[in-house]
PDB file of N, CA and C in Angstrom:
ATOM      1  N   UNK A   1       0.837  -1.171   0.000  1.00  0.00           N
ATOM      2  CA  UNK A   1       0.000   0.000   0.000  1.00  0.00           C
ATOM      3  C   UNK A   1       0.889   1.244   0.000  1.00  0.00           C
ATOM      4  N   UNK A   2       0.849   1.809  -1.119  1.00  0.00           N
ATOM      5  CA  UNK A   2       1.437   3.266  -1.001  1.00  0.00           C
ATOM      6  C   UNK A   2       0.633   4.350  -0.265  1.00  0.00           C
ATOM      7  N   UNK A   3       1.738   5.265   0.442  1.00  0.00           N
ATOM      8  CA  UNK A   3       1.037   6.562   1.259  1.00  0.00           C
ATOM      9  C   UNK A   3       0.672   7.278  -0.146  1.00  0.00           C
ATOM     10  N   UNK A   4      -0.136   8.417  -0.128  1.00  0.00           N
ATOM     11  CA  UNK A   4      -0.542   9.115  -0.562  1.00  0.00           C
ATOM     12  C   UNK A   4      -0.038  10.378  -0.098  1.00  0.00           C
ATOM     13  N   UNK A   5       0.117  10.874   1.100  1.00  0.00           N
ATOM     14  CA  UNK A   5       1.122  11.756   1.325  1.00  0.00           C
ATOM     15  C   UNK A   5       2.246  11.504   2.591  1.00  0.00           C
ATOM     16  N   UNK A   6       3.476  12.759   2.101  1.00  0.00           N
ATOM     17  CA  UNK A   6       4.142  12.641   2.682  1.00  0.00           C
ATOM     18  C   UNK A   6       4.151  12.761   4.177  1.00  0.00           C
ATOM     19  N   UNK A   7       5.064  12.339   4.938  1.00  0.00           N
ATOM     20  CA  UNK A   7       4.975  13.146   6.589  1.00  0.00           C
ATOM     21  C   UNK A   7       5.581  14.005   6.151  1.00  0.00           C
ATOM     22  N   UNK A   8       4.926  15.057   7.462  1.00  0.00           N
ATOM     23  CA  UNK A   8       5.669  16.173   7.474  1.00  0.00           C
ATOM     24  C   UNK A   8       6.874  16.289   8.502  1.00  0.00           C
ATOM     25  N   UNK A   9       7.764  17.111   8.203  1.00  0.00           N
ATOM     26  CA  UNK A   9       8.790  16.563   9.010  1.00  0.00           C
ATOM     27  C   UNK A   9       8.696  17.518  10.542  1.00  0.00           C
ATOM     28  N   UNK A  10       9.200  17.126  11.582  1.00  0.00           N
ATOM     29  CA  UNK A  10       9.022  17.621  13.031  1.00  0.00           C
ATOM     30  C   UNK A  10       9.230  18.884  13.404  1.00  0.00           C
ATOM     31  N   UNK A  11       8.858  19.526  13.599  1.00  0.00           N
ATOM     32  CA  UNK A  11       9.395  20.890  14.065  1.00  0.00           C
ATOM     33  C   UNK A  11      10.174  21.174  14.740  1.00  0.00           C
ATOM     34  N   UNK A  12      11.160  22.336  14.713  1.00  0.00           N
ATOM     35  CA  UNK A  12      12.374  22.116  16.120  1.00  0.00           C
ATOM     36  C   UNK A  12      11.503  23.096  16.993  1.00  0.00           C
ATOM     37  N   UNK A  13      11.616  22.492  18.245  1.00  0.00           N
ATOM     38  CA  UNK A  13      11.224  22.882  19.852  1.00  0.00           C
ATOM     39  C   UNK A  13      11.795  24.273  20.483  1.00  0.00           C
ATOM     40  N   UNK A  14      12.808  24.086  19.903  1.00  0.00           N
ATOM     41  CA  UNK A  14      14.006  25.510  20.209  1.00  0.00           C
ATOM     42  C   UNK A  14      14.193  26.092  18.949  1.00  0.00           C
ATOM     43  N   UNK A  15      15.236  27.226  19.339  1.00  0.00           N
ATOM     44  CA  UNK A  15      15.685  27.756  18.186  1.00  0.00           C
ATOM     45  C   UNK A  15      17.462  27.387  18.259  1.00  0.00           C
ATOM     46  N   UNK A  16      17.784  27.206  17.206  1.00  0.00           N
ATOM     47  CA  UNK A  16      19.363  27.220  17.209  1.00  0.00           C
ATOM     48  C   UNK A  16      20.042  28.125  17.673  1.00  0.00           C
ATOM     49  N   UNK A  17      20.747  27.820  19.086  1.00  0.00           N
ATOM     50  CA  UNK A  17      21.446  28.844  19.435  1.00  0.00           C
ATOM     51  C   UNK A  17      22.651  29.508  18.461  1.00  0.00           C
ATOM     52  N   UNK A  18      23.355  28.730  17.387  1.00  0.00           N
ATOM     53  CA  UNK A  18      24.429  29.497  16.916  1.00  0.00           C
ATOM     54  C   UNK A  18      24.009  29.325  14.931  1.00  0.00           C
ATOM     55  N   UNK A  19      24.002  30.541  14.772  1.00  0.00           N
ATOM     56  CA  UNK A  19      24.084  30.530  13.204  1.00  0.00           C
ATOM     57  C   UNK A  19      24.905  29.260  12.167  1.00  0.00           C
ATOM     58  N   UNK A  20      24.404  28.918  11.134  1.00  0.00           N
ATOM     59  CA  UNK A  20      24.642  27.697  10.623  1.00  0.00           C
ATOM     60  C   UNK A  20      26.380  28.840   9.884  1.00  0.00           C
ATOM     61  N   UNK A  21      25.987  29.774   9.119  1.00  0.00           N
ATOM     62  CA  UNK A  21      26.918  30.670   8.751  1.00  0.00           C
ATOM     63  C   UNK A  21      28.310  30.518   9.913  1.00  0.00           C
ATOM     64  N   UNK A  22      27.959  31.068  10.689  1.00  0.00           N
ATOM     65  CA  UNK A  22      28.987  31.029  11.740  1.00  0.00           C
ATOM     66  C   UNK A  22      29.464  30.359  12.257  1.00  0.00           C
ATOM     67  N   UNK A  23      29.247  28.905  12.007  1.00  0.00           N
ATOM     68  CA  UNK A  23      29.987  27.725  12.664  1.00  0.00           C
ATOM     69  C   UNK A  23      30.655  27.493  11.359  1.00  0.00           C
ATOM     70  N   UNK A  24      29.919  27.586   9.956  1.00  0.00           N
ATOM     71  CA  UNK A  24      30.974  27.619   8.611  1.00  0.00           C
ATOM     72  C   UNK A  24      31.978  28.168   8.371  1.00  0.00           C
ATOM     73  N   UNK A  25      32.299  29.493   9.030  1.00  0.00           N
ATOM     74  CA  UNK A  25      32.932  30.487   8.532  1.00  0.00           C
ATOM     75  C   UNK A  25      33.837  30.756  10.063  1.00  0.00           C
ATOM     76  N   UNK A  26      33.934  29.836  11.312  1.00  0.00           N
ATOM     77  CA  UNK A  26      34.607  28.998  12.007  1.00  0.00           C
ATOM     78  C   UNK A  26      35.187  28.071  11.955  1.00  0.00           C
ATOM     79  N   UNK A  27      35.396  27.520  10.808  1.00  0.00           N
ATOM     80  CA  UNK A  27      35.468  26.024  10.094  1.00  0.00           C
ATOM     81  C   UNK A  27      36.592  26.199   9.419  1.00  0.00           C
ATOM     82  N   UNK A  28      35.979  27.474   8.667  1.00  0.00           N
ATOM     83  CA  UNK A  28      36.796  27.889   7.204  1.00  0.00           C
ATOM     84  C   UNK A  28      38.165  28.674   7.588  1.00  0.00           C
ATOM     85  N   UNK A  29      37.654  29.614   8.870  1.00  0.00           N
ATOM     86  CA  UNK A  29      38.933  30.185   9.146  1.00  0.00           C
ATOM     87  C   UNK A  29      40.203  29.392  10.058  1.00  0.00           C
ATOM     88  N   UNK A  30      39.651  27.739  10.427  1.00  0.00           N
ATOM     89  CA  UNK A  30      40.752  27.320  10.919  1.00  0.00           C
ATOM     90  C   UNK A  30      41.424  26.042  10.241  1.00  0.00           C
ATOM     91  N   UNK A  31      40.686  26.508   8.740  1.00  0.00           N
ATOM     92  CA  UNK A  31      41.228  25.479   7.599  1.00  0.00           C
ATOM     93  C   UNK A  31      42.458  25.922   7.517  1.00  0.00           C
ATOM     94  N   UNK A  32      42.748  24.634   6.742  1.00  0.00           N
ATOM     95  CA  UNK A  32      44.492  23.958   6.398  1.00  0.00           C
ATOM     96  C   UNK A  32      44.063  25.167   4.575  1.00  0.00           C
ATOM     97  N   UNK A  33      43.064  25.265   4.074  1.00  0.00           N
ATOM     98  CA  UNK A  33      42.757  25.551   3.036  1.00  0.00           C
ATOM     99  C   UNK A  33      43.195  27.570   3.218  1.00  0.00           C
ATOM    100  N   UNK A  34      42.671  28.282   4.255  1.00  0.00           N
ATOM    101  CA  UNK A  34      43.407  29.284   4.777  1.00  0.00           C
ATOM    102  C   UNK A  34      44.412  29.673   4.735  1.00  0.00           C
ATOM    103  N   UNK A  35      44.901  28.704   5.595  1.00  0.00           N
ATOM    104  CA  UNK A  35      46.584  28.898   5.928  1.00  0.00           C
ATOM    105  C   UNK A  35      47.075  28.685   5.225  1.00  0.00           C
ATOM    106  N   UNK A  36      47.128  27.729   3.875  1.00  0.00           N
ATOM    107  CA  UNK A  36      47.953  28.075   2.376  1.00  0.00           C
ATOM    108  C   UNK A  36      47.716  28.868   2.010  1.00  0.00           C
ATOM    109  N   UNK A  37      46.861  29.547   2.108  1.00  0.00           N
ATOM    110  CA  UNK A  37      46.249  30.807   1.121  1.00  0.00           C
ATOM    111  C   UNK A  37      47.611  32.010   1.958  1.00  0.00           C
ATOM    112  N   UNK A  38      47.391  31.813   2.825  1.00  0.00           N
ATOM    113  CA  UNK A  38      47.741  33.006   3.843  1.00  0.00           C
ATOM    114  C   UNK A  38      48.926  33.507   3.725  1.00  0.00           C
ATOM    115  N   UNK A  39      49.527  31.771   3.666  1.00  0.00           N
ATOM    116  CA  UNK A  39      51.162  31.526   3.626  1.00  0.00           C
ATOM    117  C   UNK A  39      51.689  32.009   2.317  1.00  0.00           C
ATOM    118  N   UNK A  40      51.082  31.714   1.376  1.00  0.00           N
ATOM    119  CA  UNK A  40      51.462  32.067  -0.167  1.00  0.00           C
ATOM    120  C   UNK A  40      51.420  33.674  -0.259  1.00  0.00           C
ATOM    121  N   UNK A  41      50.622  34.157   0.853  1.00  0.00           N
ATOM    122  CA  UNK A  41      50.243  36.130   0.342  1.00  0.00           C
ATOM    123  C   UNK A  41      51.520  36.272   1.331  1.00  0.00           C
ATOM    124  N   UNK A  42      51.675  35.874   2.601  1.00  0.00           N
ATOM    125  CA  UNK A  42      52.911  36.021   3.882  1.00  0.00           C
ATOM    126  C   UNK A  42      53.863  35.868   2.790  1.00  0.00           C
ATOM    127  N   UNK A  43      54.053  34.776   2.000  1.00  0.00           N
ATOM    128  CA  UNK A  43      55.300  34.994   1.760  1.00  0.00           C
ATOM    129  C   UNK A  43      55.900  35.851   0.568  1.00  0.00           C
ATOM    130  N   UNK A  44      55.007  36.405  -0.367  1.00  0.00           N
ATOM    131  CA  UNK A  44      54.893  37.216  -1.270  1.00  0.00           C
ATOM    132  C   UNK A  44      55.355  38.700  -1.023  1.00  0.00           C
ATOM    133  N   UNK A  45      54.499  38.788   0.367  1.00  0.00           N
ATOM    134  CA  UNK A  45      54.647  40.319   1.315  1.00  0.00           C
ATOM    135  C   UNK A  45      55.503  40.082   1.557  1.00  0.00           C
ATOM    136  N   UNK A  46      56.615  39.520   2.353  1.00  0.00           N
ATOM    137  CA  UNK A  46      58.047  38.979   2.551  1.00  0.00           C
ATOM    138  C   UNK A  46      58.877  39.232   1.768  1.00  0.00           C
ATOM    139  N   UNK A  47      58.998  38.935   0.504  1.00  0.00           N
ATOM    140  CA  UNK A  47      59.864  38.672  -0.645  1.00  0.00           C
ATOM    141  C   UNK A  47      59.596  39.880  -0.984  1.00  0.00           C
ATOM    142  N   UNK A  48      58.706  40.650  -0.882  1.00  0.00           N
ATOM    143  CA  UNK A  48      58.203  42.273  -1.559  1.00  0.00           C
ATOM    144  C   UNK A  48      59.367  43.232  -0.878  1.00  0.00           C
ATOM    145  N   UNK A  49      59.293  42.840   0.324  1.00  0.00           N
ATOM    146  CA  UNK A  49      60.011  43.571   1.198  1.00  0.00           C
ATOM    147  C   UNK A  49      60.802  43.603   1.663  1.00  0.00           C
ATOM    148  N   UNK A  50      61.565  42.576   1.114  1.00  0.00           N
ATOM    149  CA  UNK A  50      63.236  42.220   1.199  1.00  0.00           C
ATOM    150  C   UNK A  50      64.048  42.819  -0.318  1.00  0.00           C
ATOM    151  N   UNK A  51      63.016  42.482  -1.414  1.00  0.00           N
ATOM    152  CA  UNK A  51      63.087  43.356  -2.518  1.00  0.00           C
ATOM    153  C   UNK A  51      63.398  45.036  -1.977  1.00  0.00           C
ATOM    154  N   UNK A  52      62.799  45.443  -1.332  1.00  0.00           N
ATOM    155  CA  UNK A  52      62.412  46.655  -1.304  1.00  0.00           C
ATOM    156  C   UNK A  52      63.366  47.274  -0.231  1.00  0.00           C
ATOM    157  N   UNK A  53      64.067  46.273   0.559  1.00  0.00           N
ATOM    158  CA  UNK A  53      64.741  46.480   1.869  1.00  0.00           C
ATOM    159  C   UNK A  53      63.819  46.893   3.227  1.00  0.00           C
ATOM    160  N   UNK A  54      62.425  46.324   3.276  1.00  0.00           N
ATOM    161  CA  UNK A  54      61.713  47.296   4.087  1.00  0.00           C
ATOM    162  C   UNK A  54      61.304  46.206   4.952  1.00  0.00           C
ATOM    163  N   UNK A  55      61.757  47.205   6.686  1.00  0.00           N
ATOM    164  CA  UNK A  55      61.662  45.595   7.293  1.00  0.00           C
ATOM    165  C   UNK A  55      60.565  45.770   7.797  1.00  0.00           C
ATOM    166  N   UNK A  56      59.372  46.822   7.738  1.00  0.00           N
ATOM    167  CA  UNK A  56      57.696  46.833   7.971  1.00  0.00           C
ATOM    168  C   UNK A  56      57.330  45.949   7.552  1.00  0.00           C
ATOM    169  N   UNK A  57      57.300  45.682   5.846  1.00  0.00           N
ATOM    170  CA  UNK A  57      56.830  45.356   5.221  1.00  0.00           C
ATOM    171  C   UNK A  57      57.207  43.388   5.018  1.00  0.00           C
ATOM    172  N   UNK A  58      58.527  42.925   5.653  1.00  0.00           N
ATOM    173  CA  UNK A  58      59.211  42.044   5.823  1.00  0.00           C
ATOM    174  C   UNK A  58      58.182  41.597   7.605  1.00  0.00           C
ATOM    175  N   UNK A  59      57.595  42.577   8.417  1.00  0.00           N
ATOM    176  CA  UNK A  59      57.037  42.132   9.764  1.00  0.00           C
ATOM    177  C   UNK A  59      55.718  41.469   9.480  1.00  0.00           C
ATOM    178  N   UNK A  60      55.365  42.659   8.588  1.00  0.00           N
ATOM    179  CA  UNK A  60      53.511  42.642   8.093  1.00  0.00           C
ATOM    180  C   UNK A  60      53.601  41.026   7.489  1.00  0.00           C
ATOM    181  N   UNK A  61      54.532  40.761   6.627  1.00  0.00           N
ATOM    182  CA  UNK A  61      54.195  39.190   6.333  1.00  0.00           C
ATOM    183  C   UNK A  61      54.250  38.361   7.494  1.00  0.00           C
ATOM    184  N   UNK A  62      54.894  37.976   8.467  1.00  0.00           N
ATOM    185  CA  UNK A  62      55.564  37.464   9.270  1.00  0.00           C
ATOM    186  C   UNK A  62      54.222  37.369   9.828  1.00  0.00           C
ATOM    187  N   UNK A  63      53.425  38.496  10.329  1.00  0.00           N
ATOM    188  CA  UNK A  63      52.349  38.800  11.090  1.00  0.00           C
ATOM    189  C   UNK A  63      51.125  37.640  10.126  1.00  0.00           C
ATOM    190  N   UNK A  64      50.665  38.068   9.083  1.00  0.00           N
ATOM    191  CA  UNK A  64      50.046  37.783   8.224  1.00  0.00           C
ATOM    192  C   UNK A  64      49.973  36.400   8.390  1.00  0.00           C
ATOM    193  N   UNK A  65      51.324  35.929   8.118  1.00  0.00           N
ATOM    194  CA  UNK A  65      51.271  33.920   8.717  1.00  0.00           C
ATOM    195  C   UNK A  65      51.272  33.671   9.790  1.00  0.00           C
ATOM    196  N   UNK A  66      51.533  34.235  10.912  1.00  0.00           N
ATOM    197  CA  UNK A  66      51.359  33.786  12.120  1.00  0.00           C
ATOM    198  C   UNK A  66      49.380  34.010  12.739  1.00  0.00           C
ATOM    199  N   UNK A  67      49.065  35.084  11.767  1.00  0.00           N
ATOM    200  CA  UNK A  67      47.584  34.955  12.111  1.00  0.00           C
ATOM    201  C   UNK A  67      46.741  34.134  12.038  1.00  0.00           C
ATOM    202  N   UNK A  68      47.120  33.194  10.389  1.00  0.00           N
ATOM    203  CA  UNK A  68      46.952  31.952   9.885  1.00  0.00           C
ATOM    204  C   UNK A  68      46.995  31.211  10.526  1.00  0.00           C
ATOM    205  N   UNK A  69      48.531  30.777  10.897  1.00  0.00           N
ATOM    206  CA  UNK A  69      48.966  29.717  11.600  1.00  0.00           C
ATOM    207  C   UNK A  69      48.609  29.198  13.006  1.00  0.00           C
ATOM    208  N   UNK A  70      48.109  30.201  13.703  1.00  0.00           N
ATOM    209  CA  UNK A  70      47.475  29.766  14.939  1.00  0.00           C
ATOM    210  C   UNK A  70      46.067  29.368  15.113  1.00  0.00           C
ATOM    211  N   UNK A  71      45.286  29.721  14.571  1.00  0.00           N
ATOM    212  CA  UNK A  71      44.119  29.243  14.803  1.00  0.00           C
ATOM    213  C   UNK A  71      44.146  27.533  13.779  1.00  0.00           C
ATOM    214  N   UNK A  72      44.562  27.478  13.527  1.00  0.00           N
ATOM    215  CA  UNK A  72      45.156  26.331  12.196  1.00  0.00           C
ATOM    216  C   UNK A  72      45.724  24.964  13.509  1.00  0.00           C
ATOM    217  N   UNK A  73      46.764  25.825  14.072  1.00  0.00           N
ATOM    218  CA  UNK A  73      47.715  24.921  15.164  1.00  0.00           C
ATOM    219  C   UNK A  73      46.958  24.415  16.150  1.00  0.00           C
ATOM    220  N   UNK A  74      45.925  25.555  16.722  1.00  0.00           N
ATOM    221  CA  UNK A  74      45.354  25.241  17.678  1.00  0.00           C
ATOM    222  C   UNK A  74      43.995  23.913  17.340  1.00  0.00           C
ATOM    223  N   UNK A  75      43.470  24.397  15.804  1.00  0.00           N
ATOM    224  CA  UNK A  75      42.756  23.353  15.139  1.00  0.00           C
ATOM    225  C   UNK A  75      43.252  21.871  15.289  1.00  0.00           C
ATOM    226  N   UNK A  76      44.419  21.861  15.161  1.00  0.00           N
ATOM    227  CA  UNK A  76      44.799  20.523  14.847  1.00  0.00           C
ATOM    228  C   UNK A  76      45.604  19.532  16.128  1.00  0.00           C
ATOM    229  N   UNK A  77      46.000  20.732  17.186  1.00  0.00           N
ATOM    230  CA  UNK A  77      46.009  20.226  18.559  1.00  0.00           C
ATOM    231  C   UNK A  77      45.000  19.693  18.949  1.00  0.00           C
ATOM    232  N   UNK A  78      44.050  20.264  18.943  1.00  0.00           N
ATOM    233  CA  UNK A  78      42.815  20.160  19.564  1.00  0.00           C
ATOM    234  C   UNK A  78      42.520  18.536  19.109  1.00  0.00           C
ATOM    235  N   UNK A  79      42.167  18.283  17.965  1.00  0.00           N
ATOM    236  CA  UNK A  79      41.773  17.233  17.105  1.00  0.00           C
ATOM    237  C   UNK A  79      42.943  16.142  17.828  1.00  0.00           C
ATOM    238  N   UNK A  80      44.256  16.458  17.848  1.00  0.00           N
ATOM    239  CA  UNK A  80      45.506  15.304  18.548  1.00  0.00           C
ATOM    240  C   UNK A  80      44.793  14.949  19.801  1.00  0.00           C
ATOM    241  N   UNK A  81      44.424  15.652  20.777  1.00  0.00           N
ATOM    242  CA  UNK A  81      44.292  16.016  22.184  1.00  0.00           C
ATOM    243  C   UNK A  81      43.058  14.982  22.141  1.00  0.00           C
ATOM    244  N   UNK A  82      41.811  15.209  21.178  1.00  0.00           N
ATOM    245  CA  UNK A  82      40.769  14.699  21.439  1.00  0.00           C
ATOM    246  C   UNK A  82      40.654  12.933  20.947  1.00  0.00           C
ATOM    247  N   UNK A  83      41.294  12.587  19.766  1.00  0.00           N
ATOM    248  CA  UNK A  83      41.756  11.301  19.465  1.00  0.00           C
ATOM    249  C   UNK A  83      42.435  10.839  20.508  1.00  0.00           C
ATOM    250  N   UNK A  84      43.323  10.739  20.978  1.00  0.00           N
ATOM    251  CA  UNK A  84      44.155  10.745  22.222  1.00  0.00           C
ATOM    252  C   UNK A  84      43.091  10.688  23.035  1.00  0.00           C
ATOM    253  N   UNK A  85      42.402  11.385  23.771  1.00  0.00           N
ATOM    254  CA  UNK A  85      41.719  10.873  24.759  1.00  0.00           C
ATOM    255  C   UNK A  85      40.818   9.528  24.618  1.00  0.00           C
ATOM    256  N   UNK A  86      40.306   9.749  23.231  1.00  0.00           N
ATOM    257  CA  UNK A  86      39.311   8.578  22.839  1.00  0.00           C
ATOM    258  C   UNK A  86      40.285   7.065  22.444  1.00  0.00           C
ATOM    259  N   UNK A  87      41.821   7.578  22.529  1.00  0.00           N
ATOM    260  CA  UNK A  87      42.031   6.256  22.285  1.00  0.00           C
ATOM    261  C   UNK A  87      42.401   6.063  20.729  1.00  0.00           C
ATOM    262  N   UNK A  88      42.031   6.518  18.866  1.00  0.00           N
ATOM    263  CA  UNK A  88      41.806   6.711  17.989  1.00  0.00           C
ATOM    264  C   UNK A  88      43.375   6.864  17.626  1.00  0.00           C
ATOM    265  N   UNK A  89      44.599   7.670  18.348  1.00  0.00           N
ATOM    266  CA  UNK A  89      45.507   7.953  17.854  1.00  0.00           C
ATOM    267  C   UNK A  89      46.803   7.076  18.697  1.00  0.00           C
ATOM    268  N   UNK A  90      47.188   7.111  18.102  1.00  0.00           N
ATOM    269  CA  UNK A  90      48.616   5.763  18.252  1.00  0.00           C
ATOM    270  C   UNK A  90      49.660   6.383  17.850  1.00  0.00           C
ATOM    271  N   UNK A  91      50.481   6.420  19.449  1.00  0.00           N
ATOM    272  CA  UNK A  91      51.679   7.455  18.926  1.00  0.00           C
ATOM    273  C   UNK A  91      52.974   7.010  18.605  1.00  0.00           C
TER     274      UNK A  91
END
């Protein structure tokens, strides 16, 4: 016997406390996909400014990857830390 119509699907009870956007774009900024990006402009600004003799412009990169690089580091600690507890990682 086929239904004739569909269910409808459940309603949520609550509301989502955190934006679907904002857990994406939390995601995105502590991608490995970032931090190449970041690293490739860091090191461009770098090379600009060794060209140029300018050691601002030689910091501003430096800065630029290390902004990258930490939320990235801390990403992927985190992930060690939590396998590790569960057991998952084998050192």
């Amino acid at each position: 016997m086929k239904t004739a119509t569909a269910l409808p699907a459940p309603a949520l009870f609550y509301k989502p406390r955190v934006k679907k956007l904002l857990i994406k774009g939390i995601i995105y900024l502590t991608s490995e996909k970032l931090f190449t990006f970041a690293s490739v402009i860091a090191a461009l600004w770098s090379w600009w400014g060794v060209c140029t003799d300018d050691t601002n412009t030689i910091a501003y990169g430096a800065m630029v990857w290390l902004a990258a690089f930490t939320p990235w580091a801390w990403r992927q600690t985190a992930r060690d830390l939590r396998q590790d507890r569960l057991g998952l990682k084998q050192w």
